[in-house]
C-alpha atoms as a PDB file:
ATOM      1  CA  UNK A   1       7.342  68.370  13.324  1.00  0.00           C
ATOM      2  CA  UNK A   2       9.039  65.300  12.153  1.00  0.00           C
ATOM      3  CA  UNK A   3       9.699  65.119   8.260  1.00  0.00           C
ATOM      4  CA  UNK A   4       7.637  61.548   8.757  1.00  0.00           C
ATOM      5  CA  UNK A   5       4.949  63.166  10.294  1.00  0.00           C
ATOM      6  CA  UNK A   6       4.654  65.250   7.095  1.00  0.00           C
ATOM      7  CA  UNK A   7       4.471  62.375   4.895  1.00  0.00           C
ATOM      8  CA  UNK A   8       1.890  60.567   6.941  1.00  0.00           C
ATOM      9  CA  UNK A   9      -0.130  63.670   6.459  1.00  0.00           C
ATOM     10  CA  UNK A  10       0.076  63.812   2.821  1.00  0.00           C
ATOM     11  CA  UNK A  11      -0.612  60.214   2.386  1.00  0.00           C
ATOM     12  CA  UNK A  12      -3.909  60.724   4.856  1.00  0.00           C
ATOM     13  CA  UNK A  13      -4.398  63.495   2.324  1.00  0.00           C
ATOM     14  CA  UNK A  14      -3.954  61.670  -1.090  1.00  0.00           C
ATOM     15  CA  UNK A  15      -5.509  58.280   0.308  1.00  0.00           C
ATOM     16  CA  UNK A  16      -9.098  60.183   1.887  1.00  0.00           C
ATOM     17  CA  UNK A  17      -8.650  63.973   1.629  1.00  0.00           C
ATOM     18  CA  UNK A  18      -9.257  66.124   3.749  1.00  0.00           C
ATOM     19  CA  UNK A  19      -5.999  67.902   6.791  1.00  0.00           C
ATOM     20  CA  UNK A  20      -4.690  65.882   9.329  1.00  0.00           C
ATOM     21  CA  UNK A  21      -3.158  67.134  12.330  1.00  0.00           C
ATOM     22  CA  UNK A  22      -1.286  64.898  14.706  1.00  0.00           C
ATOM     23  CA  UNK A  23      -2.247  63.888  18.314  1.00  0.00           C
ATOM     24  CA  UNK A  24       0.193  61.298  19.095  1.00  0.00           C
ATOM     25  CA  UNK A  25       2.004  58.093  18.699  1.00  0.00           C
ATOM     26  CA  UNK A  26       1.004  54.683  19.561  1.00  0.00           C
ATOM     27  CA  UNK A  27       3.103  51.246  20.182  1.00  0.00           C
ATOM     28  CA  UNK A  28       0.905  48.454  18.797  1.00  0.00           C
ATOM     29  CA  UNK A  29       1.276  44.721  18.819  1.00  0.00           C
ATOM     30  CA  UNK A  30      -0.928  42.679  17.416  1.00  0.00           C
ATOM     31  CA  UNK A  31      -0.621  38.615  18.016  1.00  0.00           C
ATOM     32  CA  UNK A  32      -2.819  35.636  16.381  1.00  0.00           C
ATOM     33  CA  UNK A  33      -2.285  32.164  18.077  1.00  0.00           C
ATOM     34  CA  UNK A  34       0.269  33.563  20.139  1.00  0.00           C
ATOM     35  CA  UNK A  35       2.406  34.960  17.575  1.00  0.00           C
ATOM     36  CA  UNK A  36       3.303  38.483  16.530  1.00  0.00           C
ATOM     37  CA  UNK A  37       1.800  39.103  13.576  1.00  0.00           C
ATOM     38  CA  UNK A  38       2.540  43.279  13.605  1.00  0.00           C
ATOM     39  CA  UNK A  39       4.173  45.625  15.751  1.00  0.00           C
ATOM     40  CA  UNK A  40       5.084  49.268  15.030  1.00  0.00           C
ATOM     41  CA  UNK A  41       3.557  52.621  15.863  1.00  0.00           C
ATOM     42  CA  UNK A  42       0.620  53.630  14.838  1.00  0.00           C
ATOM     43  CA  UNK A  43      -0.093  57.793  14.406  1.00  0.00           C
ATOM     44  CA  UNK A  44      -3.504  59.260  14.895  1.00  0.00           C
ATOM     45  CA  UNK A  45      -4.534  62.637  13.356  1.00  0.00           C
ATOM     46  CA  UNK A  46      -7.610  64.413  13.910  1.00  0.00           C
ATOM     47  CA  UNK A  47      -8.965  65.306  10.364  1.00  0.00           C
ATOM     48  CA  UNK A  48     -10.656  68.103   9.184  1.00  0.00           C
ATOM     49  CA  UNK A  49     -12.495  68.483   5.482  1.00  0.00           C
ATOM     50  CA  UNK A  50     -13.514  64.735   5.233  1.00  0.00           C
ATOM     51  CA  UNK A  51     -17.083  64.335   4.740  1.00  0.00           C
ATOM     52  CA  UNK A  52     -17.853  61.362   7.550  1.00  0.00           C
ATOM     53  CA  UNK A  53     -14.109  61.114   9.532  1.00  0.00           C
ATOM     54  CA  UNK A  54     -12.733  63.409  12.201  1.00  0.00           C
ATOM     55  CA  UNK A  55      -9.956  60.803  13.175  1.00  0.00           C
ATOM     56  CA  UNK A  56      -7.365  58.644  10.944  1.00  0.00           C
ATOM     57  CA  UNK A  57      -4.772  56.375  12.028  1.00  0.00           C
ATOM     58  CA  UNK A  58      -1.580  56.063   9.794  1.00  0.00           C
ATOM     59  CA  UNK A  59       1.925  54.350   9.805  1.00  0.00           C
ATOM     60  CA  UNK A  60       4.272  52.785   6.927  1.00  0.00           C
ATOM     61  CA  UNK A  61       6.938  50.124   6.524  1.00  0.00           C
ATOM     62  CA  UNK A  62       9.787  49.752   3.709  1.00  0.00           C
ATOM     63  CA  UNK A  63       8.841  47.164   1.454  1.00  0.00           C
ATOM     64  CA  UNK A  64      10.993  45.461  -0.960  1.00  0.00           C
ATOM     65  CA  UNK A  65      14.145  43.152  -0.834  1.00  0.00           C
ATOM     66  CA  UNK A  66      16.659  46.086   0.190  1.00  0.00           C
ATOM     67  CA  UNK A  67      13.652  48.432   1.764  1.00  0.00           C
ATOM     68  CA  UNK A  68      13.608  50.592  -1.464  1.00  0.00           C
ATOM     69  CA  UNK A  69      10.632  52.474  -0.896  1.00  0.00           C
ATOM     70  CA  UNK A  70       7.465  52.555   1.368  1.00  0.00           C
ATOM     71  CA  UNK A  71       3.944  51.902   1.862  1.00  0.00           C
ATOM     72  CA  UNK A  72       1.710  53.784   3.549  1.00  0.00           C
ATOM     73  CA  UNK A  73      -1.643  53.083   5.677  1.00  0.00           C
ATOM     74  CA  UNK A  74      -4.250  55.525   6.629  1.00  0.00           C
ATOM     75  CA  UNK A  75      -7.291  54.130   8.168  1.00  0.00           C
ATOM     76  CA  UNK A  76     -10.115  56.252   8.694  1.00  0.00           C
ATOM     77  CA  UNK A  77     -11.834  56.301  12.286  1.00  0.00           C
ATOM     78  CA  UNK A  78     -15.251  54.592  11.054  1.00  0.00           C
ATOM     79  CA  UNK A  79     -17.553  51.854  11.546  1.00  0.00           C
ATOM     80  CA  UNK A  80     -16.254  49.659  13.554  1.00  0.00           C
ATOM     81  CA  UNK A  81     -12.363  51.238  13.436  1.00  0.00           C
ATOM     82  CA  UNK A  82     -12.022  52.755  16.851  1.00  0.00           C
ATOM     83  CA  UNK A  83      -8.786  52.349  17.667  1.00  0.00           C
ATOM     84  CA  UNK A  84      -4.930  52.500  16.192  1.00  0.00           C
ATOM     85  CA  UNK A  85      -5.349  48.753  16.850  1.00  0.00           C
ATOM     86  CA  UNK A  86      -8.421  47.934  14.844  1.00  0.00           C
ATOM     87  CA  UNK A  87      -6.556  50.275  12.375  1.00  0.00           C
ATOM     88  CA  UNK A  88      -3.849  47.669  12.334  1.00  0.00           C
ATOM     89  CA  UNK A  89      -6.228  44.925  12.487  1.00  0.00           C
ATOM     90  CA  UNK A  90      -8.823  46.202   9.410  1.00  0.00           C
ATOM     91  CA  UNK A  91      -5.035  46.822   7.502  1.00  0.00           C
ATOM     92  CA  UNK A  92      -4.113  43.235   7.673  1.00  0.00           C
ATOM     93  CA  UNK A  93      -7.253  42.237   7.146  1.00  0.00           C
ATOM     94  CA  UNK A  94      -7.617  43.802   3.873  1.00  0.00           C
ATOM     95  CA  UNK A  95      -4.099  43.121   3.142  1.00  0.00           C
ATOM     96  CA  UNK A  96      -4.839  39.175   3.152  1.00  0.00           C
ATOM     97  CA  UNK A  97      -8.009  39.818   1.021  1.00  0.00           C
ATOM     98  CA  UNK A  98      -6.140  41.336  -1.586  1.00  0.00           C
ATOM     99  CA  UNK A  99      -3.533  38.217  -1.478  1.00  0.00           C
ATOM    100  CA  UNK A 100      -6.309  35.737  -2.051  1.00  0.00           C
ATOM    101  CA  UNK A 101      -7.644  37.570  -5.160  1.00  0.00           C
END
């Protein structure tokens, strides 16, 4: 298993707890008004040991001027997140909130 794989499944583990164990890899795009707003891959694990969750969905980017280190995203497979797309969408969401504050 991929070394990135690894540290997707520590940062599930960290950011909600419980083990992850990888299914497979998704190409995502999401547009708004006809322009890209995301596109990567999105990874979705089947978790064990979380109280409520028996899916996440996780992925990272460098962030930074010169892509000095990275930030993760694990989204749990709840409520209304049913897909490595809503994953991405609830992610930017939140993201945007956080800006505004």
């Amino acid at each position: 298993m991929s070394a990135y794989i690894e540290e997707l499944k520590v940062a599930i583990r960290y950011l909600h707890g419980g083990e992850a164990t990888h299914v497979e890899s998704v190409p995502v795009k999401e547009t708004f008004q006809g322009k890209t707003v995301w596109e990567g891959t999105v990874h979705v694990f089947d978790l064990e040991g979380h109280p409520r969750a028996t899916r996440a969905y996780a992925w990272s980017h460098l962030v930074g001027d010169v892509g000095e280190r990275r930030r993760f995203y694990a989204v749990l497979h709840l409520g209304g997140i049913r897909s490595p797309l809503d994953a991405v969408r609830a992610a930017i969401v939140a993201e945007n909130k956080g800006r505004k504050r």
